[in-house]
N, C-alpha and C. Protein backbone atom coordinates (compact mmCIF):
# COMPACT_ATOMS: atom_id res chain seq x y z
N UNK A 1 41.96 38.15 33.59
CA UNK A 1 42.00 37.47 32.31
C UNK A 1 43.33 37.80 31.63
N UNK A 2 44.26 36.92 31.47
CA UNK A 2 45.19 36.63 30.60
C UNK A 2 45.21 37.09 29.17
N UNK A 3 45.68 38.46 28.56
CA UNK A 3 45.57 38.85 26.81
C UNK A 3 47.11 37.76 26.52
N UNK A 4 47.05 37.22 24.99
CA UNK A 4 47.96 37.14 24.73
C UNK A 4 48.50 37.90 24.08
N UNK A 5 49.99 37.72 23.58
CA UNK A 5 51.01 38.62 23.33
C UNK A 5 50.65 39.37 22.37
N UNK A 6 51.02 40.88 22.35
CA UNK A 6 50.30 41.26 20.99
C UNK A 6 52.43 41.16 20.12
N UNK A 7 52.11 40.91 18.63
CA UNK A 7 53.36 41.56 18.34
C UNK A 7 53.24 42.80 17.14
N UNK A 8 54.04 43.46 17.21
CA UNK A 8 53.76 44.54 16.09
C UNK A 8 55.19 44.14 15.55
N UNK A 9 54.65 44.81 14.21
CA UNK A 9 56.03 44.53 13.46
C UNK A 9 56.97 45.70 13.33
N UNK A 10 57.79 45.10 13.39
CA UNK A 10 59.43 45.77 13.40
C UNK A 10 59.44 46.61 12.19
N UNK A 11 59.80 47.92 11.89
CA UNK A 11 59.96 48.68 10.95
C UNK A 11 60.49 48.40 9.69
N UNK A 12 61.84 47.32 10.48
CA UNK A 12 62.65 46.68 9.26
C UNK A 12 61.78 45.52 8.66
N UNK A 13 61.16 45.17 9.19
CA UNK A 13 59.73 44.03 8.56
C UNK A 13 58.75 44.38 7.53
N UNK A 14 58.28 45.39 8.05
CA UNK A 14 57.69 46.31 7.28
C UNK A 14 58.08 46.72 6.17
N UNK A 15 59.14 47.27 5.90
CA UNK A 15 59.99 47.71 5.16
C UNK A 15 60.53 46.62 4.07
N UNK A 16 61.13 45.55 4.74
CA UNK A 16 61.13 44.42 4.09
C UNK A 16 59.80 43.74 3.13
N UNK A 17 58.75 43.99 3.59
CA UNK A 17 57.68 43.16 2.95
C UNK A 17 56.91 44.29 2.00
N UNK A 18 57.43 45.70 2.22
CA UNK A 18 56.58 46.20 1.05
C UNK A 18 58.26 46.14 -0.09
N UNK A 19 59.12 46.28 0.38
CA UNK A 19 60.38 45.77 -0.99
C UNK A 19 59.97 44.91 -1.36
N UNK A 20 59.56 43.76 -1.17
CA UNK A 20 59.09 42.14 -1.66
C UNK A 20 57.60 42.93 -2.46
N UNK A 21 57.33 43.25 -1.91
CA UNK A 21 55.78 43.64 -2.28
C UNK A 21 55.74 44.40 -3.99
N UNK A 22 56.68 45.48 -3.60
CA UNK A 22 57.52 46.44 -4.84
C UNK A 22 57.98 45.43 -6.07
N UNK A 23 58.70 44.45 -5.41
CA UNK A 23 59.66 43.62 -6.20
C UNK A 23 58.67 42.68 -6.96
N UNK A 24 58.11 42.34 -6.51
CA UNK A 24 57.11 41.41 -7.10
C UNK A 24 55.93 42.41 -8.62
N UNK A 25 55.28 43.43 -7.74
CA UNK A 25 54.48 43.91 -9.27
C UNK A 25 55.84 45.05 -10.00
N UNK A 26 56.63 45.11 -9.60
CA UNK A 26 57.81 45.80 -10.86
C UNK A 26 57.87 44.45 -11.59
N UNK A 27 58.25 43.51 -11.13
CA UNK A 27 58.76 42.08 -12.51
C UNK A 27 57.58 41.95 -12.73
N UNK A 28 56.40 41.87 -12.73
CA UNK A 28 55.10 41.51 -13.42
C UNK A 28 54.99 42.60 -14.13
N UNK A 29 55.78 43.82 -14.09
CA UNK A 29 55.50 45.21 -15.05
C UNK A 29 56.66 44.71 -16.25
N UNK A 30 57.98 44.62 -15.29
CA UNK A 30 58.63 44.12 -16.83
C UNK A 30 58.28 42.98 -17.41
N UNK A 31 57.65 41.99 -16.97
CA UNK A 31 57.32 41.07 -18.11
C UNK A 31 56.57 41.29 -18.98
N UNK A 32 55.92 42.63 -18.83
CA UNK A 32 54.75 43.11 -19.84
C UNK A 32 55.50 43.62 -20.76
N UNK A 33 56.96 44.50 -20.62
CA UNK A 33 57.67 45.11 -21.28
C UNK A 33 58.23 44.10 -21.84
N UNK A 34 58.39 42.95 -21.98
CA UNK A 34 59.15 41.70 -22.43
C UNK A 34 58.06 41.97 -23.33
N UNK A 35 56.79 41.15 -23.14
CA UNK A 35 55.84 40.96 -24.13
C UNK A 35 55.95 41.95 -25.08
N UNK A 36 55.52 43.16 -24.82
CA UNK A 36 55.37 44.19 -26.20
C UNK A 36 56.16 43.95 -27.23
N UNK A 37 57.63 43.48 -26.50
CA UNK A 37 58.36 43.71 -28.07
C UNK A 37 58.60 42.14 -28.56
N UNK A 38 57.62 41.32 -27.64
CA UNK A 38 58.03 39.49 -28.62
C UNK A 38 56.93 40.07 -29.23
N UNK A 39 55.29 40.14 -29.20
CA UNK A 39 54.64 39.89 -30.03
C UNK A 39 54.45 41.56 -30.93
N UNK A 40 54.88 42.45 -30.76
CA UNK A 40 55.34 43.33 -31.91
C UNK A 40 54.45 44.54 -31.50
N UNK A 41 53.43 44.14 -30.04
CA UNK A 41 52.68 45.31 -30.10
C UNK A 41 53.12 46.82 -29.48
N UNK A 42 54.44 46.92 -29.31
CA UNK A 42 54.70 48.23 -28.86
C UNK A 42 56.38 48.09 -28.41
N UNK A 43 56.66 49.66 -27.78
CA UNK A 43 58.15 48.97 -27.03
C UNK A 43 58.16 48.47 -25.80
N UNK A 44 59.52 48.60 -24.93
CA UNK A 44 59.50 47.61 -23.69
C UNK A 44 59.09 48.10 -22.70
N UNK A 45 57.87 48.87 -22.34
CA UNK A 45 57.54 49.49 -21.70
C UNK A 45 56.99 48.49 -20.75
N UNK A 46 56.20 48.30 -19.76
CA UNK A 46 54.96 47.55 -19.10
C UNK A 46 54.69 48.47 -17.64
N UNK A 47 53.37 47.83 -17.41
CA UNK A 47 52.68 48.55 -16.28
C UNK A 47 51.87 47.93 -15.83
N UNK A 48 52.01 48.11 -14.33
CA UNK A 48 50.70 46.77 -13.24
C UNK A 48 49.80 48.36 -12.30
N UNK A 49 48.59 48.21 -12.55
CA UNK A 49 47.23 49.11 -11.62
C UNK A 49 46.78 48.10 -10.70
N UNK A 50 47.53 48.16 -9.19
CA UNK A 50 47.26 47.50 -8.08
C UNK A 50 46.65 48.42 -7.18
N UNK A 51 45.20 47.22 -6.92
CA UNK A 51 44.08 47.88 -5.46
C UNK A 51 44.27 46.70 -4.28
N UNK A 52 44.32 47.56 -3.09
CA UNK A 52 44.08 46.13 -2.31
C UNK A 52 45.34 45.45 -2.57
N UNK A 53 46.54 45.11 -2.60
CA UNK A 53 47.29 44.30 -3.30
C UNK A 53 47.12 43.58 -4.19
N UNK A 54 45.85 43.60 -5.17
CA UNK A 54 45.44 42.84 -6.00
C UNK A 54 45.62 43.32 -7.66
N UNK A 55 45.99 42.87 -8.96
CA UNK A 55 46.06 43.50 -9.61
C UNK A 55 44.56 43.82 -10.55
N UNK A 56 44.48 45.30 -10.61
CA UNK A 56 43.38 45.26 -11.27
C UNK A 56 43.69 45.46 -12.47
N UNK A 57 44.87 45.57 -13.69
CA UNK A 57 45.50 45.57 -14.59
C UNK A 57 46.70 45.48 -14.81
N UNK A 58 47.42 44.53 -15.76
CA UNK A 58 48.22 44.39 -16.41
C UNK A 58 49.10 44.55 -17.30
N UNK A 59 49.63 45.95 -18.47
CA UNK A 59 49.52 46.18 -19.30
C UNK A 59 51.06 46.12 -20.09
N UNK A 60 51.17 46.60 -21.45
CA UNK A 60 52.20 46.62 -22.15
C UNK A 60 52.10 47.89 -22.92
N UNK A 61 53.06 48.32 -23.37
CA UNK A 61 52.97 49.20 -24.37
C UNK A 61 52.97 49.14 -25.79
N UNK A 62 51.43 49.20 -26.26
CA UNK A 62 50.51 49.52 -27.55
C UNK A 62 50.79 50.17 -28.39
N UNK A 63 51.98 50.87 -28.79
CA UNK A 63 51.90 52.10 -29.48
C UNK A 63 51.70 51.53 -31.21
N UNK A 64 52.54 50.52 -31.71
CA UNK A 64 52.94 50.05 -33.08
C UNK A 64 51.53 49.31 -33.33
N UNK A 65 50.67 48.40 -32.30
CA UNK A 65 49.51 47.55 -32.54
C UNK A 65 48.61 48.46 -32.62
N UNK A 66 48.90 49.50 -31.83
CA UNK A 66 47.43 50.42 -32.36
C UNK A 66 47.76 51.91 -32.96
N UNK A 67 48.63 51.94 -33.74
CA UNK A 67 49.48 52.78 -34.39
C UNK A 67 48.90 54.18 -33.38
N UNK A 68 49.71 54.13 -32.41
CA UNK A 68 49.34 55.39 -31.58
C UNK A 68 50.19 55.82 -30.47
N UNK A 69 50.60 56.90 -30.50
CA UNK A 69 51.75 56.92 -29.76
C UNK A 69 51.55 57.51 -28.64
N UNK A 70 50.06 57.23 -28.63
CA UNK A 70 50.04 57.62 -26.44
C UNK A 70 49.65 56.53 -25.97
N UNK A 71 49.45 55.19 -26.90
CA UNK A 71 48.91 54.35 -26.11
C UNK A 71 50.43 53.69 -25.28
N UNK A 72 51.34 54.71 -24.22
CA UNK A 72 52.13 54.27 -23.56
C UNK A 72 51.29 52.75 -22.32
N UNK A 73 52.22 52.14 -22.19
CA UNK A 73 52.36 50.88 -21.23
C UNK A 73 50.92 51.60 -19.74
N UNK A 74 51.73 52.82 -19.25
CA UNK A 74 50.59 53.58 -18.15
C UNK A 74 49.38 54.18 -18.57
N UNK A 75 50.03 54.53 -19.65
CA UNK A 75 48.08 55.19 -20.51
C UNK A 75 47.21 54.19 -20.51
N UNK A 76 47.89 53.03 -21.30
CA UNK A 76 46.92 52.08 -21.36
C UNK A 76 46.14 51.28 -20.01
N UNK A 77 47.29 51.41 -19.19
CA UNK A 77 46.68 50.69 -17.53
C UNK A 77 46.15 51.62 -17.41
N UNK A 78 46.25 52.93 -16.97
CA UNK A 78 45.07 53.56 -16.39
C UNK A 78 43.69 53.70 -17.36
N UNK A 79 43.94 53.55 -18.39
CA UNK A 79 42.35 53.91 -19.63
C UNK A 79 41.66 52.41 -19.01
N UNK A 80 42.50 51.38 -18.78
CA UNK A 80 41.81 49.82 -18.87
C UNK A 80 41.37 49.98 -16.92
N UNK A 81 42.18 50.00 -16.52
CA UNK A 81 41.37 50.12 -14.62
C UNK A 81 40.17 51.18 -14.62
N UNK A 82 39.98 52.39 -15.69
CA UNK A 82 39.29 53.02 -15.25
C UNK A 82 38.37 52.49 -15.29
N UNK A 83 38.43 51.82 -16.84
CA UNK A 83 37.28 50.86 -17.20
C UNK A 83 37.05 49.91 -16.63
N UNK A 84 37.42 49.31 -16.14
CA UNK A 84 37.17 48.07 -15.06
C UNK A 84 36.49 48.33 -14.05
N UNK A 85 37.15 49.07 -13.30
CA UNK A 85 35.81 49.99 -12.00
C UNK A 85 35.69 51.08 -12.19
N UNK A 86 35.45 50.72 -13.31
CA UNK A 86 33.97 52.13 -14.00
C UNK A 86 34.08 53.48 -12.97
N UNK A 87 35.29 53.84 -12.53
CA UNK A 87 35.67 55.12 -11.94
C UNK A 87 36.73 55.78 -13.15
N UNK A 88 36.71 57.32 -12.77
CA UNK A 88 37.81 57.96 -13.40
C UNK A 88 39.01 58.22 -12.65
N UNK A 89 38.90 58.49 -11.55
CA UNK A 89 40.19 58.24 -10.32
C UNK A 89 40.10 57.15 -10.05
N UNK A 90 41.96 56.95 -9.95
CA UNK A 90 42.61 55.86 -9.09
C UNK A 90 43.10 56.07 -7.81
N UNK A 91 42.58 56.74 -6.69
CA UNK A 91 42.99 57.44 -5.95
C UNK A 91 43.02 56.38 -5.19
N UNK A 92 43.17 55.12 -5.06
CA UNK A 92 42.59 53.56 -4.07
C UNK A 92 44.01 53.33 -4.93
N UNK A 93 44.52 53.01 -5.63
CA UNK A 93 45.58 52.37 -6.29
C UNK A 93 46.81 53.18 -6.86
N UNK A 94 47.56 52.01 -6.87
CA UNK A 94 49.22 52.43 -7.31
C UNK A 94 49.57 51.74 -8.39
N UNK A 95 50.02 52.13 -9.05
CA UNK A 95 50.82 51.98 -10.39
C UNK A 95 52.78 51.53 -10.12
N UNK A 96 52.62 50.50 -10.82
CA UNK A 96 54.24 49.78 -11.02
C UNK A 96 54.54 49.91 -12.29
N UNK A 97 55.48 50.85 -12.37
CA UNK A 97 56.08 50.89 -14.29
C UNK A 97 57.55 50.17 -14.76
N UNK A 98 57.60 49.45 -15.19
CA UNK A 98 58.96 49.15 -15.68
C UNK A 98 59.92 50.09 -15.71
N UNK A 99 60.02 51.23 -16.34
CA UNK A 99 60.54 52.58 -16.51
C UNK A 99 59.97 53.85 -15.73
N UNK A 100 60.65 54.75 -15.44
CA UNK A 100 60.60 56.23 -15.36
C UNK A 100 60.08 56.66 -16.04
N UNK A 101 58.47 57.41 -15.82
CA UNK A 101 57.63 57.67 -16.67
C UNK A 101 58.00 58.44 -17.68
N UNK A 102 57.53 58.88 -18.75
CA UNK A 102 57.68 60.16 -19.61
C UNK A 102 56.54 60.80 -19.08
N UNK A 103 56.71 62.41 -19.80
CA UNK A 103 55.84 63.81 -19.34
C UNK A 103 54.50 62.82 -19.62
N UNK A 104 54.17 62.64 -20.41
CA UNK A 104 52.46 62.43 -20.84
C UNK A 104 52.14 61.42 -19.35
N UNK A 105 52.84 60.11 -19.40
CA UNK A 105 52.57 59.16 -18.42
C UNK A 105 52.30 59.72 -16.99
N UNK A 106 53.77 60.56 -16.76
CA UNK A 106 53.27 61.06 -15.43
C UNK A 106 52.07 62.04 -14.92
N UNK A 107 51.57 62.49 -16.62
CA UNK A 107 51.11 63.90 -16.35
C UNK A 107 49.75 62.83 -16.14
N UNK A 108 49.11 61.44 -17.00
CA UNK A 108 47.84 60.46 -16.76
C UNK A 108 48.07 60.23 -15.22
N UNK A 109 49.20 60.14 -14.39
CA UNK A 109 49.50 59.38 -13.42
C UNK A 109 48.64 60.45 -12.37
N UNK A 110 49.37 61.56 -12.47
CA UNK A 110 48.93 62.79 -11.62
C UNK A 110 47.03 62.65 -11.83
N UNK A 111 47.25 62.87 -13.17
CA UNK A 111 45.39 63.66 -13.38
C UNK A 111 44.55 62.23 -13.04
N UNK A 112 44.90 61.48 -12.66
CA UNK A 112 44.23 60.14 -12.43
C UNK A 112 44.11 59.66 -10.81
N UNK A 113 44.83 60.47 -10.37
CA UNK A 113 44.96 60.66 -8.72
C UNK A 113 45.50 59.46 -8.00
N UNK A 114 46.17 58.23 -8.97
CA UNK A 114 46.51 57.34 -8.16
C UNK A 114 47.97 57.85 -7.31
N UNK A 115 47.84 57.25 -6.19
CA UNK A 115 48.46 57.47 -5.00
C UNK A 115 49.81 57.15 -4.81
N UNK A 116 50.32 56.27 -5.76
CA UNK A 116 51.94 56.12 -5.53
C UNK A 116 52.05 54.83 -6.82
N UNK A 117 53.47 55.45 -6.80
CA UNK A 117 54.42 55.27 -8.51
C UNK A 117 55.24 54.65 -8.14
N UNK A 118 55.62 53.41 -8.49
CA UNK A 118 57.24 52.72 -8.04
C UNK A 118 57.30 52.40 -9.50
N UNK A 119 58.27 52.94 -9.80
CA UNK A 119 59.39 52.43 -11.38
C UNK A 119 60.42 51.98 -11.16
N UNK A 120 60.70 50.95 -12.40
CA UNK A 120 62.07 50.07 -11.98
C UNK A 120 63.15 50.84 -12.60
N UNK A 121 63.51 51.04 -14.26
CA UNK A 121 64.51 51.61 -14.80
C UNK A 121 64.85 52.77 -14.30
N UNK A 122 65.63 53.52 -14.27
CA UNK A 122 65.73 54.92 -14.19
C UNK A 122 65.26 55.29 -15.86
N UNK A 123 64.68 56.78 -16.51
CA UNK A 123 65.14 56.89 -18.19
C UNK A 123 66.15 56.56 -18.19
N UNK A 124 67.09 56.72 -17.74
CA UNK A 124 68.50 56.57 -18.81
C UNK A 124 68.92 55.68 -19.39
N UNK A 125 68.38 54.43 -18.68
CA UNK A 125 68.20 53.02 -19.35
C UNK A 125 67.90 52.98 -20.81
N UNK A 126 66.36 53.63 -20.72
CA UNK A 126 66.05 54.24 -22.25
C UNK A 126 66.35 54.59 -23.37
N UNK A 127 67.29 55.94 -22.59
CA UNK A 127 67.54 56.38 -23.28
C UNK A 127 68.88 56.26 -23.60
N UNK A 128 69.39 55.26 -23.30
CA UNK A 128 70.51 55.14 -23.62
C UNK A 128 70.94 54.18 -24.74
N UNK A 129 69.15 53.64 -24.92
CA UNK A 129 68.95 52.68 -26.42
C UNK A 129 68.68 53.77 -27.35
N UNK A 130 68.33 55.04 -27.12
CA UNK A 130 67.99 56.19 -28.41
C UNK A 130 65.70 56.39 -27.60
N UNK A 131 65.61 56.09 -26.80
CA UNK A 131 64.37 57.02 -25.95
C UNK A 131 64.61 58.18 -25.80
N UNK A 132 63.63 59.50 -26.09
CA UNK A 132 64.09 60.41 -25.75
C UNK A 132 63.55 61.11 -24.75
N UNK A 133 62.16 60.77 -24.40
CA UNK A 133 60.52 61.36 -24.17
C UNK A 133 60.62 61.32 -22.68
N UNK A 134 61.54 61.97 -21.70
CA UNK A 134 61.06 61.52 -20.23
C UNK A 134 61.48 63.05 -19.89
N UNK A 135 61.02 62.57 -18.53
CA UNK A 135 60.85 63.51 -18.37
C UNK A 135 62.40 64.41 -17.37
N UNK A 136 62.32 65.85 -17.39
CA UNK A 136 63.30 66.46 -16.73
C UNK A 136 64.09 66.39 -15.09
N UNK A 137 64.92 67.12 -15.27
CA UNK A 137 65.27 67.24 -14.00
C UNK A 137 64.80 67.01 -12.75
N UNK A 138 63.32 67.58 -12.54
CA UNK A 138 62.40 67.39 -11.41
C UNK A 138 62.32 65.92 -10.96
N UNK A 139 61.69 65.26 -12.05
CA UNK A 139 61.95 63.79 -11.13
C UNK A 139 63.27 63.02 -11.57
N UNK A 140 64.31 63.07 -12.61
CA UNK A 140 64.71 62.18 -13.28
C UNK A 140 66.38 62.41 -12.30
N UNK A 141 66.38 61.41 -11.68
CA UNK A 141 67.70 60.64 -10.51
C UNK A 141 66.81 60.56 -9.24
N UNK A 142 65.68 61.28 -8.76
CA UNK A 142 64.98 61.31 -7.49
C UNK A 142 64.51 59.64 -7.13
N UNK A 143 65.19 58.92 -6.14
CA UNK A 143 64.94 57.63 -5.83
C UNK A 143 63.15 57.91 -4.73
N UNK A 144 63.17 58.74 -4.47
CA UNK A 144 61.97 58.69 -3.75
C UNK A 144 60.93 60.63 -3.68
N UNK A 145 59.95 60.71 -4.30
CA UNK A 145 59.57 62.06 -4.35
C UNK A 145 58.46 62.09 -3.49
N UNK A 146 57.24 63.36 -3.13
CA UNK A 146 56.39 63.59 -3.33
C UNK A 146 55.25 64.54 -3.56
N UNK A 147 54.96 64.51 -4.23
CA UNK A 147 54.17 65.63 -5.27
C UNK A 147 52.83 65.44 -5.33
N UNK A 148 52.26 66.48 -4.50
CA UNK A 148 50.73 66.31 -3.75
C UNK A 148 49.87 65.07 -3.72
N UNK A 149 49.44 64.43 -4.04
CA UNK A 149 49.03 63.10 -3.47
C UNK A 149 49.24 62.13 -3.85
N UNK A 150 51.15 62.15 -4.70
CA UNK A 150 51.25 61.01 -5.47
C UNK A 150 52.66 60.38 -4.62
N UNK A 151 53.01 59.60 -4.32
CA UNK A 151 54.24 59.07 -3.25
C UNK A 151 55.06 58.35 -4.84
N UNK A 152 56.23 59.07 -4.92
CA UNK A 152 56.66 58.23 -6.08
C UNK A 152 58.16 57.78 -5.96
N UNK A 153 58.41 56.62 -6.03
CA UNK A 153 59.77 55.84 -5.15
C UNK A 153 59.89 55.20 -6.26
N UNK A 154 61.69 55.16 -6.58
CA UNK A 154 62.27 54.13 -7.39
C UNK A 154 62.40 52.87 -6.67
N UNK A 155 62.40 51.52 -7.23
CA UNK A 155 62.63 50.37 -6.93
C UNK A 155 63.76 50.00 -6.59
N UNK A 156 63.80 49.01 -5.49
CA UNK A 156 65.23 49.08 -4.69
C UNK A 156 65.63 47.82 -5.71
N UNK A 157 66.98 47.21 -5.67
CA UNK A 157 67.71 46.19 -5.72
C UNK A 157 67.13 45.47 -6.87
N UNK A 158 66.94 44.25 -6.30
CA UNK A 158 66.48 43.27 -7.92
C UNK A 158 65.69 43.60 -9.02
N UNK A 159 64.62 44.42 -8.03
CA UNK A 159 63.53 44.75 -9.16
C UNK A 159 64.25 45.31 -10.07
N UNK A 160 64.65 46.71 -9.46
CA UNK A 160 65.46 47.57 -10.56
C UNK A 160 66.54 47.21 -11.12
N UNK A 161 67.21 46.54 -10.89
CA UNK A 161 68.11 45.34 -11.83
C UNK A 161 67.59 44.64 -13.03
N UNK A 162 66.25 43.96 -12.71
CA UNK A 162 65.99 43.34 -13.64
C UNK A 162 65.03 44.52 -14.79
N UNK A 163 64.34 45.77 -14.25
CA UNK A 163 63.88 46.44 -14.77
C UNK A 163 64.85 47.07 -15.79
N UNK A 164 66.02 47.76 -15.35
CA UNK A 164 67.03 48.05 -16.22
C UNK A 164 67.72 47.19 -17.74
N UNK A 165 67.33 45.92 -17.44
CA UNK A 165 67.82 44.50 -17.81
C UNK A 165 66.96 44.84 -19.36
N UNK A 166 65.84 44.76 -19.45
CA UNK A 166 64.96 44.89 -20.41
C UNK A 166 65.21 45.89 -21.69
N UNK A 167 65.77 46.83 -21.58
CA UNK A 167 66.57 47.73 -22.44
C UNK A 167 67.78 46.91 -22.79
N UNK A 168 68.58 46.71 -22.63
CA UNK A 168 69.31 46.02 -22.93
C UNK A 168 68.94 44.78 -23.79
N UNK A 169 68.15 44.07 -23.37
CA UNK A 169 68.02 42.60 -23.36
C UNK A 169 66.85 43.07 -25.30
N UNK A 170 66.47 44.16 -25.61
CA UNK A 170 65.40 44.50 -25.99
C UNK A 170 65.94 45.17 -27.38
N UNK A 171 67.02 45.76 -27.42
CA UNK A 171 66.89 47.19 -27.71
C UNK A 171 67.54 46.59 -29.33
N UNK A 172 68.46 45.25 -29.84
CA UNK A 172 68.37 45.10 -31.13
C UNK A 172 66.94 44.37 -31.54
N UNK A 173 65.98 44.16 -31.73
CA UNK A 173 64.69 43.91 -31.64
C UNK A 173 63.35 45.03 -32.00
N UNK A 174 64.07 45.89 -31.40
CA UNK A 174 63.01 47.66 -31.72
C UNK A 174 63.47 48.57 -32.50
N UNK A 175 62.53 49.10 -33.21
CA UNK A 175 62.85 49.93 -33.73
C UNK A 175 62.30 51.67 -33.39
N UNK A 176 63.12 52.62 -33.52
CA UNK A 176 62.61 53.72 -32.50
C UNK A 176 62.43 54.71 -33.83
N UNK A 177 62.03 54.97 -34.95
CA UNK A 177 61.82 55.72 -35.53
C UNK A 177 60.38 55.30 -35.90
């Protein structure tokens, strides 16, 4: 009996389709960071909670709409996925942030057990509008880390182009005090 061909894919394929993969929920993260600051509810933060390749949240950063300054862009995705499948770990899903988390974000990211972090901005983007809140040395220039069960990689090429873009594009519009 005759099998037909099997093919496996080429590394660079692979590789290629999770960049596309990356590239795709980073710009659905910055468009959330777009939103916050048209309709006034926070800064340009945003954040996508993907299972399955599917998104199980969407979010922006809340802080000014709900006068609260942890409701960061990732706080809020992970408080809203938990709620969605009524679990407290995300240990099935990954998180896409527009930005380089701050301490609090990464510290929800960690205690929430989801499994891998791709951010588009570097902080300095940030903070180079007057952000101050990120976090140190340990992760901040690291294009790819990992820190016990979290895989955390900066975004290659466009994404992070256009992620960077948003500070800029943002920053007469907000106000940071």
């Amino acid at each position: 009996m005759e099998h037909p061909p099997t093919t496996a894919a080429t590394p660079s394929a692979v590789t290629e389709a999770v960049q596309d993969r990356d590239q795709k929920f980073i710009t659905k993260a910055v468009e959330e960071a777009y939103k916050a600051v048209e309709c006034g509810d926070g800064r340009p933060f945003g954040a996508v909670i993907v299972r399955n390749n599917e998104v199980v949240v969407s979010c922006h950063n809340m802080s000014l709409r709900n006068t609260d300054p942890t409701a960061h862009a990732e706080v809020t995705a992970i408080r809203q996925a938990c709620q969605k499948l009524n679990q407290l770990e995300l240990s099935d899903c990954e998180i896409y942030a527009s930005c380089e988390p701050c301490p609090m974000c990464f510290g929800a990211i960690v205690i929430s057990k989801i499994k891998r972090l791709v951010y588009g901005a570097k902080a300095k983007a940030a903070i180079a509008i007057g952000f101050d809140n990120f976090i140190g040395e340990a992760l901040r220039g690291a294009d790819f880390h990992q820190i016990a069960h979290l895989e955390i990689k900066k975004a290659d090429g466009a994404a992070a182009a256009i992620a960077e873009q948003v500070f800029e594009k943002t920053k007469d519009k907000i106000t940071l005090s």
